[in-house]
C-alpha atoms as a PDB file:
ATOM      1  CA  UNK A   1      21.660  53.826 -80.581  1.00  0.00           C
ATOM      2  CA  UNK A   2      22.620  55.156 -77.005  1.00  0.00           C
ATOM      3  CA  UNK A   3      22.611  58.803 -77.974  1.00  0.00           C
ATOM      4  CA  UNK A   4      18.618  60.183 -78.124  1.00  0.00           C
ATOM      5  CA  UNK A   5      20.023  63.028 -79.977  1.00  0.00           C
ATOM      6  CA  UNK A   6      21.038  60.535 -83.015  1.00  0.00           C
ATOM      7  CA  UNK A   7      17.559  60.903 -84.183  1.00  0.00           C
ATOM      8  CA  UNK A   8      16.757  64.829 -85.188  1.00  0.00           C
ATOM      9  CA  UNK A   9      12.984  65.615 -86.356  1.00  0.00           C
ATOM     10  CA  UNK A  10      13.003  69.526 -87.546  1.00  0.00           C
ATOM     11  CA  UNK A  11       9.063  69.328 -86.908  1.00  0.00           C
ATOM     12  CA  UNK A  12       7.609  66.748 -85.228  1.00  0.00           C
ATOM     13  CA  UNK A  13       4.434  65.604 -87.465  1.00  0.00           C
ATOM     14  CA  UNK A  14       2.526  62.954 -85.572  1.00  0.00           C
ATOM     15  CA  UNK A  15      -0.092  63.266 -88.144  1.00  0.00           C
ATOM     16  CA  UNK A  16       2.433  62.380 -91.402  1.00  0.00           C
ATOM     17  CA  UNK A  17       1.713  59.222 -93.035  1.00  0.00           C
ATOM     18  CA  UNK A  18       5.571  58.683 -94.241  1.00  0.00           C
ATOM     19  CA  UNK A  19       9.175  60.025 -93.385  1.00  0.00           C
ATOM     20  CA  UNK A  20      11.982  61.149 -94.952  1.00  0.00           C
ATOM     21  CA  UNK A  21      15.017  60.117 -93.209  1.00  0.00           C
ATOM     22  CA  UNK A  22      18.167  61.966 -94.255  1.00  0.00           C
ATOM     23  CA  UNK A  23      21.962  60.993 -94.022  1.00  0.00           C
ATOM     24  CA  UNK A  24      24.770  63.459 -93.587  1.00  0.00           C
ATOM     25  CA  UNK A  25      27.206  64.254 -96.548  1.00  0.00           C
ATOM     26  CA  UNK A  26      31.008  64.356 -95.817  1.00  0.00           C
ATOM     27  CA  UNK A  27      31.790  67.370 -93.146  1.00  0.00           C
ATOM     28  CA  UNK A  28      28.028  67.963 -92.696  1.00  0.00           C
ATOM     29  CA  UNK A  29      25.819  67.639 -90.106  1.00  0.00           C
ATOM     30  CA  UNK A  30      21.546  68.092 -90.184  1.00  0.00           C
ATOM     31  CA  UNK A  31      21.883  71.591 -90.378  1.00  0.00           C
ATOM     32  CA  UNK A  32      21.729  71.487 -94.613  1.00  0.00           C
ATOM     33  CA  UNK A  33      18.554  69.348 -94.534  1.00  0.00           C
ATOM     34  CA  UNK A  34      16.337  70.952 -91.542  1.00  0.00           C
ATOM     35  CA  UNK A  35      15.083  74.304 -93.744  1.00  0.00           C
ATOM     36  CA  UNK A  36      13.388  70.810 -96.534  1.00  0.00           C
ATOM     37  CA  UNK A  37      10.702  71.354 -93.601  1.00  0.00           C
ATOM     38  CA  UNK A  38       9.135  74.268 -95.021  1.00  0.00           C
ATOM     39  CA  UNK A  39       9.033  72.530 -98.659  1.00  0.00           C
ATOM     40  CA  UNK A  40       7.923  68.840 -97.906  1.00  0.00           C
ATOM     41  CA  UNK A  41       4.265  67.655 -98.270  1.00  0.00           C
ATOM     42  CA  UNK A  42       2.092  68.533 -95.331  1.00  0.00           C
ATOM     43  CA  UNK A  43       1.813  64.244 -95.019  1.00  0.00           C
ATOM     44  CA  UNK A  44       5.923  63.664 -94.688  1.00  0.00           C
ATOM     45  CA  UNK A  45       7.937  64.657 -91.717  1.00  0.00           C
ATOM     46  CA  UNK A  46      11.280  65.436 -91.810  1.00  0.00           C
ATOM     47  CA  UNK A  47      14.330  63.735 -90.240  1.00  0.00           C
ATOM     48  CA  UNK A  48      17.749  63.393 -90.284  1.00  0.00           C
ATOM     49  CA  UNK A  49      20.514  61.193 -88.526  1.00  0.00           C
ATOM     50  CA  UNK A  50      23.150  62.899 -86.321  1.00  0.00           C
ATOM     51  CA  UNK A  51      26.297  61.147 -86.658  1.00  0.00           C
ATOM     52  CA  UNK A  52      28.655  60.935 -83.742  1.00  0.00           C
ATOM     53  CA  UNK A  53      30.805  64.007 -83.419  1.00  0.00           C
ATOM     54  CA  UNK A  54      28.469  67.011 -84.706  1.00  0.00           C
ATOM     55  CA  UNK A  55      25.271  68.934 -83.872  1.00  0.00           C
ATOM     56  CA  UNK A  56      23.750  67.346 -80.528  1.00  0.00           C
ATOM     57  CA  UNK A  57      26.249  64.388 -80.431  1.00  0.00           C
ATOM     58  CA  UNK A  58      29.244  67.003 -80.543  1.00  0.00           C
ATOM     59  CA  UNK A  59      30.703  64.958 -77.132  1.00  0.00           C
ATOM     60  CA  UNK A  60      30.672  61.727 -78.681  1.00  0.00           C
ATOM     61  CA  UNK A  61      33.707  59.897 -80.558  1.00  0.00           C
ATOM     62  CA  UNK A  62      34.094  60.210 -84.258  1.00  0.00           C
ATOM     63  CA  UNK A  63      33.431  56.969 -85.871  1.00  0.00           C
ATOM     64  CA  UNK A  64      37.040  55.424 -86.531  1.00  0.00           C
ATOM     65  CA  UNK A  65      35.931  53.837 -89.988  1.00  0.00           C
ATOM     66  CA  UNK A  66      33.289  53.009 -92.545  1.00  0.00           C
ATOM     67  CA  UNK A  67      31.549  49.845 -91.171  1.00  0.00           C
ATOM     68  CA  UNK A  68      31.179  51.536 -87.324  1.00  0.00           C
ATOM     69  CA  UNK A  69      30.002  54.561 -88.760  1.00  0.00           C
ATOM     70  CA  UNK A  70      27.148  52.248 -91.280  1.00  0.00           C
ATOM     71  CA  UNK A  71      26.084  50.495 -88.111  1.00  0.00           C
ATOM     72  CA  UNK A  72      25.487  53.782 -85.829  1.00  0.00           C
ATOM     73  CA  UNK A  73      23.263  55.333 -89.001  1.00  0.00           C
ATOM     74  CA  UNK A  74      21.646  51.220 -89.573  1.00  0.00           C
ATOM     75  CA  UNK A  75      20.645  51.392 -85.911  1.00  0.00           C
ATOM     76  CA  UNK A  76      19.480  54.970 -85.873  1.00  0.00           C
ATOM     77  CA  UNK A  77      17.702  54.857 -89.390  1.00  0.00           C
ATOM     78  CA  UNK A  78      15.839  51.355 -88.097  1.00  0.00           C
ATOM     79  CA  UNK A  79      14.639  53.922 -84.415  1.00  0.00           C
ATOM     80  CA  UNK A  80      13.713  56.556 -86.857  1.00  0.00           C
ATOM     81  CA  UNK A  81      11.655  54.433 -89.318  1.00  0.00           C
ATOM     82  CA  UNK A  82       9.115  53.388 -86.388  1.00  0.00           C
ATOM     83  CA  UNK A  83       6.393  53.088 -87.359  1.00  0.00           C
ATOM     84  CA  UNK A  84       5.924  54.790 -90.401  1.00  0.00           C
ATOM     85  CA  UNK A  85       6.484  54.203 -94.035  1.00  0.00           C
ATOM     86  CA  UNK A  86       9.810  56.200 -94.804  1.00  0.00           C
ATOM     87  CA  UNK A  87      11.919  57.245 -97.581  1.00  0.00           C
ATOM     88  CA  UNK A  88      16.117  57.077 -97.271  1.00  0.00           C
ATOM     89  CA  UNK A  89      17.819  59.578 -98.794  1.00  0.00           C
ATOM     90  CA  UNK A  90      22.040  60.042 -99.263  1.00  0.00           C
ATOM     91  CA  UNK A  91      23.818  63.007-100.903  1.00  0.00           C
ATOM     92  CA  UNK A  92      27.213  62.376-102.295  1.00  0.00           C
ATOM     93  CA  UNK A  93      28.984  60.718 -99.179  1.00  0.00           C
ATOM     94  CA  UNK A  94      25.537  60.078 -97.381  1.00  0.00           C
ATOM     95  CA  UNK A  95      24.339  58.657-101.049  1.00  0.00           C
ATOM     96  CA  UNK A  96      27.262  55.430-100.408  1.00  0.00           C
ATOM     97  CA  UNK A  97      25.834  55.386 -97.160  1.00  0.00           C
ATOM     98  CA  UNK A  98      22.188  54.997 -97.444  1.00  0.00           C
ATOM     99  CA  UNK A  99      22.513  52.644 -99.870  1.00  0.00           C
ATOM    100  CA  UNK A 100      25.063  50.812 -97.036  1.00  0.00           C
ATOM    101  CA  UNK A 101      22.223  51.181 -94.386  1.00  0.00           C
ATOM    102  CA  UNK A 102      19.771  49.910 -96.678  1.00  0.00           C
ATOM    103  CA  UNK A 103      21.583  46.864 -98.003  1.00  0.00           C
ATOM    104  CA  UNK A 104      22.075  45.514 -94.779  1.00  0.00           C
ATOM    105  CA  UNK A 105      18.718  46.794 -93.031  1.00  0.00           C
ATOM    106  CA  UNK A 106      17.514  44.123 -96.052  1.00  0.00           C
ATOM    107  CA  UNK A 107      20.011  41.453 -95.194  1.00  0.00           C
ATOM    108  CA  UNK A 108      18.699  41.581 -91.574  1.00  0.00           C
ATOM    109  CA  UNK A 109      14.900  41.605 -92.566  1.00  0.00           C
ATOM    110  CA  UNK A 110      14.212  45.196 -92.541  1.00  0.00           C
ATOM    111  CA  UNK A 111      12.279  47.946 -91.806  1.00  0.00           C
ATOM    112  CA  UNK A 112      12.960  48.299 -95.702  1.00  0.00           C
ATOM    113  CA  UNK A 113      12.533  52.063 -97.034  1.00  0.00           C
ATOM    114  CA  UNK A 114       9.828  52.547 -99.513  1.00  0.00           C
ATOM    115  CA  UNK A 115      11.864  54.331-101.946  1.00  0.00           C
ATOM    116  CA  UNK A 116      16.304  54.783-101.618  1.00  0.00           C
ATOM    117  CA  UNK A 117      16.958  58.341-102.686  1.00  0.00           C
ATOM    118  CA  UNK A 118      21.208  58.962-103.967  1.00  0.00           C
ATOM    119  CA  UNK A 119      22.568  62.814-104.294  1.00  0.00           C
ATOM    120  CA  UNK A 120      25.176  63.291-106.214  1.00  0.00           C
ATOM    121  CA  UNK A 121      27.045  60.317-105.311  1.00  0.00           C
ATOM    122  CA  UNK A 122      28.642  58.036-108.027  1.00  0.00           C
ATOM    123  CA  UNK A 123      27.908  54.161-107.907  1.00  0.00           C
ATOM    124  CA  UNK A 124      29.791  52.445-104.853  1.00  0.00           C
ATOM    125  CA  UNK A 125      30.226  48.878-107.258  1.00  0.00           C
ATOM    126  CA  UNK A 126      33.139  50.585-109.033  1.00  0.00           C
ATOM    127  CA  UNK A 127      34.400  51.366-105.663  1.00  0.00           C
ATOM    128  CA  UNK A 128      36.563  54.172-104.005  1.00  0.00           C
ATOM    129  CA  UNK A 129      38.547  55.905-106.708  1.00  0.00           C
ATOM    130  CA  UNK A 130      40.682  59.326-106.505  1.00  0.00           C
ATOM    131  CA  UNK A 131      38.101  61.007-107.894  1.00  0.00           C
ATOM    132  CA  UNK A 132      35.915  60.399-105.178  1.00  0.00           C
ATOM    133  CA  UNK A 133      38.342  60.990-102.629  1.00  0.00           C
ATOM    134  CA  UNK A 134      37.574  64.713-103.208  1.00  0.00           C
ATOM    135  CA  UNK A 135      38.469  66.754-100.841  1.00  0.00           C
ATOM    136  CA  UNK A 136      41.468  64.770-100.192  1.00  0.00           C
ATOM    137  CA  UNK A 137      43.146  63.739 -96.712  1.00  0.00           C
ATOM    138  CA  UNK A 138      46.559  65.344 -98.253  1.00  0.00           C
ATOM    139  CA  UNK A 139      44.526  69.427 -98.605  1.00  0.00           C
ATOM    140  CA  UNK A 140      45.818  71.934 -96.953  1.00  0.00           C
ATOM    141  CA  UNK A 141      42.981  74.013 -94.206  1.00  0.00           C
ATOM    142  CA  UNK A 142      42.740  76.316 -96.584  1.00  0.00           C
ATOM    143  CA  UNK A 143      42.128  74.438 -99.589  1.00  0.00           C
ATOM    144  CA  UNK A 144      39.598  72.358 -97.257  1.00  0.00           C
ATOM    145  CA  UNK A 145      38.033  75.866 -96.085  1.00  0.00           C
ATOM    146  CA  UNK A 146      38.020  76.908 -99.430  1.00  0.00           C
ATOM    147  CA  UNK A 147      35.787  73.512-100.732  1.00  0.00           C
ATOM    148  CA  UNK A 148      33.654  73.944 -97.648  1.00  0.00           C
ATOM    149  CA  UNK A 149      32.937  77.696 -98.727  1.00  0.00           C
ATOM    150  CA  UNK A 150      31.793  76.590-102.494  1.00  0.00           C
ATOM    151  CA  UNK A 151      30.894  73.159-102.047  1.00  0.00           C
ATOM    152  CA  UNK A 152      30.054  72.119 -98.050  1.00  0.00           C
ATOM    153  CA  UNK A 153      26.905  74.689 -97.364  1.00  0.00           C
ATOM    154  CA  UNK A 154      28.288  76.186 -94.324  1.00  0.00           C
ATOM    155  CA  UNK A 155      27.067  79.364 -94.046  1.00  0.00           C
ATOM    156  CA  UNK A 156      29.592  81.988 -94.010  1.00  0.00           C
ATOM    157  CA  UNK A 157      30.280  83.064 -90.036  1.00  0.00           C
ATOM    158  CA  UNK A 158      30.770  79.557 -89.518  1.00  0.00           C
ATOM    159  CA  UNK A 159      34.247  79.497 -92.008  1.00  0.00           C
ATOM    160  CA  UNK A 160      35.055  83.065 -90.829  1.00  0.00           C
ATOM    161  CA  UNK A 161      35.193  83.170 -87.290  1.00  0.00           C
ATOM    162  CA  UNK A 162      38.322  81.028 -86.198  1.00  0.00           C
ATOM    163  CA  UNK A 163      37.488  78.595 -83.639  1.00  0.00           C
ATOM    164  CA  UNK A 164      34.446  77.756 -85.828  1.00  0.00           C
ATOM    165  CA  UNK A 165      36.379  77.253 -88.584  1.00  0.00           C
ATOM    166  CA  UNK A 166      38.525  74.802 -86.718  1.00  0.00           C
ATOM    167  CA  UNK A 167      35.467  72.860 -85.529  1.00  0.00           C
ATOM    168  CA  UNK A 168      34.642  72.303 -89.010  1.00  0.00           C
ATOM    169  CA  UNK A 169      37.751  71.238 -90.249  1.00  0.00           C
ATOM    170  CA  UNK A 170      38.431  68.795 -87.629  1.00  0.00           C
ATOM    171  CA  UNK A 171      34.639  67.012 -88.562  1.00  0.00           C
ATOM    172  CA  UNK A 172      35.397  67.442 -92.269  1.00  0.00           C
ATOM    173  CA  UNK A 173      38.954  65.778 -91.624  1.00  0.00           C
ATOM    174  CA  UNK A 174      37.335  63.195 -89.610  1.00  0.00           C
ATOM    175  CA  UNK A 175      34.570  62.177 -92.489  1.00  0.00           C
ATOM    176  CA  UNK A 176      36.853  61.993 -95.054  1.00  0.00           C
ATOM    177  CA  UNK A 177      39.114  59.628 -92.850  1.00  0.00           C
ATOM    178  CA  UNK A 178      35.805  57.490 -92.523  1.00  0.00           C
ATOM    179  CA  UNK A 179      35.160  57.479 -96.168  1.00  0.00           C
ATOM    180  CA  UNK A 180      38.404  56.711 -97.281  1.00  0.00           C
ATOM    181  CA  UNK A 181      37.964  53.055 -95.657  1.00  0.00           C
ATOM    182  CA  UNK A 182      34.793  52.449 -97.473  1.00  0.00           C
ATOM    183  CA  UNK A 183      34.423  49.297 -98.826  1.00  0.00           C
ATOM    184  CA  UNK A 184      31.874  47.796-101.568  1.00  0.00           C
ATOM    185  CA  UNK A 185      30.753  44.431-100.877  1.00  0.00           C
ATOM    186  CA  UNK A 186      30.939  42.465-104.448  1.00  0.00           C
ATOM    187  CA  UNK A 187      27.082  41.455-104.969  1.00  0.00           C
ATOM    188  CA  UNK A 188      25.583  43.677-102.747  1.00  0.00           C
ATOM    189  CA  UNK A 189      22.198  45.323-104.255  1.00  0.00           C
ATOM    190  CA  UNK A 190      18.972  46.703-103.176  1.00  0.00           C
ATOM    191  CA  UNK A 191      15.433  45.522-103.284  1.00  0.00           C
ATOM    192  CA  UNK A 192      13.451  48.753-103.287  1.00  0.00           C
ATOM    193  CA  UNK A 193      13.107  51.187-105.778  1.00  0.00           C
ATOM    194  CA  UNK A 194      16.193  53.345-106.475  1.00  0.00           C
ATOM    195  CA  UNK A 195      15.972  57.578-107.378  1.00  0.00           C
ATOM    196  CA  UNK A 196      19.272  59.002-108.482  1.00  0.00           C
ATOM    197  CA  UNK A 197      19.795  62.841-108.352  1.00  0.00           C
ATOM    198  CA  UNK A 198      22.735  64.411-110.411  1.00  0.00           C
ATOM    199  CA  UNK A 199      23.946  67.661-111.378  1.00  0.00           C
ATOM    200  CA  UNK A 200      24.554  68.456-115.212  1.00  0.00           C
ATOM    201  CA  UNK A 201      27.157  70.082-113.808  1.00  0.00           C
ATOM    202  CA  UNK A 202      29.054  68.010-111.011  1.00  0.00           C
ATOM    203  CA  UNK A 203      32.298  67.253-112.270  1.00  0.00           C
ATOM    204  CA  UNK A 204      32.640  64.470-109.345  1.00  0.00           C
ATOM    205  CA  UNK A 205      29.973  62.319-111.331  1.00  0.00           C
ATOM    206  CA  UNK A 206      31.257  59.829-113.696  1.00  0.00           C
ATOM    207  CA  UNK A 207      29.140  60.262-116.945  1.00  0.00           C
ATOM    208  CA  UNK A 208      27.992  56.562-116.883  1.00  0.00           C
ATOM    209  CA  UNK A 209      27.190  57.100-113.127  1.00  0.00           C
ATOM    210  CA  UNK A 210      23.341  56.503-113.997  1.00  0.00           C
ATOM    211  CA  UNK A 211      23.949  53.166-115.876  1.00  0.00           C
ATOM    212  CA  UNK A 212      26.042  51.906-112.924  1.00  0.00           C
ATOM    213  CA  UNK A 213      23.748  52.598-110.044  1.00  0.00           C
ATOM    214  CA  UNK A 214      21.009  50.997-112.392  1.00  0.00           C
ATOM    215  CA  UNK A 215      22.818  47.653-112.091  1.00  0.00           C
ATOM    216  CA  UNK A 216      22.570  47.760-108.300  1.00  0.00           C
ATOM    217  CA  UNK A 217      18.258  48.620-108.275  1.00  0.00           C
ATOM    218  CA  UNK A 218      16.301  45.364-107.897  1.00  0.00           C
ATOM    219  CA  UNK A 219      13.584  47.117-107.142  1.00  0.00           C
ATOM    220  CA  UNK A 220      12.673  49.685-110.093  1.00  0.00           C
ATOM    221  CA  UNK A 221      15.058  52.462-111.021  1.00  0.00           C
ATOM    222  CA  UNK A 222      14.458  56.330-111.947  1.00  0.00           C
ATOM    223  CA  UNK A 223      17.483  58.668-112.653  1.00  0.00           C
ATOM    224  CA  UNK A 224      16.992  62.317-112.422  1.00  0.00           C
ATOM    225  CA  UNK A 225      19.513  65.340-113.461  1.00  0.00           C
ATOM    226  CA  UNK A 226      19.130  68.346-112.192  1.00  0.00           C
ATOM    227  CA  UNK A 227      20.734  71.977-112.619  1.00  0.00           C
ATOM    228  CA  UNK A 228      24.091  73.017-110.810  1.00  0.00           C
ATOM    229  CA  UNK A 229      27.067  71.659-109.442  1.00  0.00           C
ATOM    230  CA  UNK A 230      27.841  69.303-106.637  1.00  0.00           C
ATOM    231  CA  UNK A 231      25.251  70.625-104.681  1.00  0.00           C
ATOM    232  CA  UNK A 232      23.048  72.060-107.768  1.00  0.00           C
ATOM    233  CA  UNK A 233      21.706  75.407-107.640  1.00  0.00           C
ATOM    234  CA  UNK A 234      20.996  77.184-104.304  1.00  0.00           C
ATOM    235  CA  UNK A 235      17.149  77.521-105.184  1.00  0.00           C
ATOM    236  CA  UNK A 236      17.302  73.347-106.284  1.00  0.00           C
ATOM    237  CA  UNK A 237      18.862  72.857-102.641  1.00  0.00           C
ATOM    238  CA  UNK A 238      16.722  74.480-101.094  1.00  0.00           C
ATOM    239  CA  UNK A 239      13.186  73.351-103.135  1.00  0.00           C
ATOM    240  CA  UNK A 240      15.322  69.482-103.108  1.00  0.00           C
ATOM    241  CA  UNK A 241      12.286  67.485-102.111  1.00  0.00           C
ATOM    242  CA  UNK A 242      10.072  69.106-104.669  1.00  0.00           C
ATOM    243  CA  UNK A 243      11.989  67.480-107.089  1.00  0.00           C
ATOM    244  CA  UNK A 244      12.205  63.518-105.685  1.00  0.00           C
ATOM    245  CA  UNK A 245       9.749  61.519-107.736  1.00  0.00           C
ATOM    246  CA  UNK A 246       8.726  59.690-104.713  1.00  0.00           C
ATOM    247  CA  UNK A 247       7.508  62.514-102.806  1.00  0.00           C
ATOM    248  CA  UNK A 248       6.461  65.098-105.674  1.00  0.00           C
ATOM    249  CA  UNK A 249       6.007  65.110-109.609  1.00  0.00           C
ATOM    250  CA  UNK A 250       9.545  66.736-111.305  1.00  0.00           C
ATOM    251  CA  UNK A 251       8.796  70.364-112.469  1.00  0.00           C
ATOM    252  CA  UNK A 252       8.934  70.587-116.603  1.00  0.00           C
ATOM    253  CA  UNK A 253      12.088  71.879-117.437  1.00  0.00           C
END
């Protein structure tokens, strides 16, 4: 990990016992995660890995495919583990690649995460299928634009104003090339507990999603749904960590 801006804490806690340690979605950068500051428990502090390309590594190469792109976030998540417990969470494409990192952070002897945390992201074992090539290499900008207005969490300048715009597409196009040489490798499972999040109303998750990622937890297994979409509800977004068994009881209802 060459780049010191690979590493991103919102708010610097040297007083938390434990971290959360967040990986990027497709097209998406730390921006989505940093306002889960405000809503974490005074004892966790809050980071996320830059990958190559975006945010404060904007100069640096995309990653060309899957397995360079697993090592940069495997080398970055072991520098932002030290020397705190932490917790690894993934949402949809980040959710195949923390459980990557993971999986081979345990093949290599750690540090281990205390608890893997998947968003909206269906099993890797039944590998990558069309429908979870979504958004597609083949979309047009402006059916790309169009996802990233529903779906990505941009905020709105970003998609209107057009160099922006452009900047956005060229990351998103350059994910979803990464993602579409993603590879499952047959056997590979992980030792720590496992929390899957889903939407009741993502039409991206498989309906046995649950059962599958179950067969991959060695380690204990907890599956979660949740209200909304892809991305759930704005208010679930945003109030996300509140409702991770590993860092806070689920609200009733």
């Amino acid at each position: 990990m060459d780049n010191p801006n690979t590493v991103v804490r919102a708010r610097p806690n040297p007083d938390a016992t434990k971290t959360l340690v967040c990986l990027g979605f497709c097209g998406g950068g730390s921006g989505p995660y940093l306002p889960w500051a405000d809503v974490l428990p005074p004892d966790v502090e809050l980071v996320t890995i830059c990958y190559p390309g975006r945010d404060g590594r904007f100069l640096d190469d995309f990653a060309p495919d899957w397995d360079t792109l697993a090592e940069d976030a495997t080398n970055a998540v072991t520098a932002a583990a030290a020397p705190r417990p932490y917790l690894l969470f993934g949402h949809s494409m980040g959710g195949w690649m923390a459980f990557d990192v993971a999986n081979r952070l345990q093949r290599r002897g750690g540090p281990l995460p205390e608890t893997l945390i998947v968003s909206s992201a269906n099993a890797p074992s039944r590998g990558l299928t069309p429908r979870d090539m979504f958004p597609a290499q083949q979309d047009t900008d402006e059916q790309l634009v169009a996802w990233m207005r529903t779906n990505g969490l941009l905020p709105g300048y970003v998609l209107d104003d057009p160099e922006l715009s452009e900047m956005a597409l060229e990351l998103m196009r350059a994910d979803i090339r990464v993602r579409d040489t993603f590879g499952y490798t047959e056997g590979a499972t992980v030792d720590v507990p496992l929390e899957v999040l889903t939407g009741a109303d993502d039409d991206v998750i498989v309906p046995d999603a649950a059962e599958q990622w179950r067969s991959l937890a060695r380690g204990g297994y907890r599956h979660v749904e949740l209200p909304g979409g892809h991305f759930y509800t704005p208010e679930i977004w945003r109030t996300l960590p509140a409702r991770i068994p590993a860092l806070a009881p689920v609200p009733a209802g």
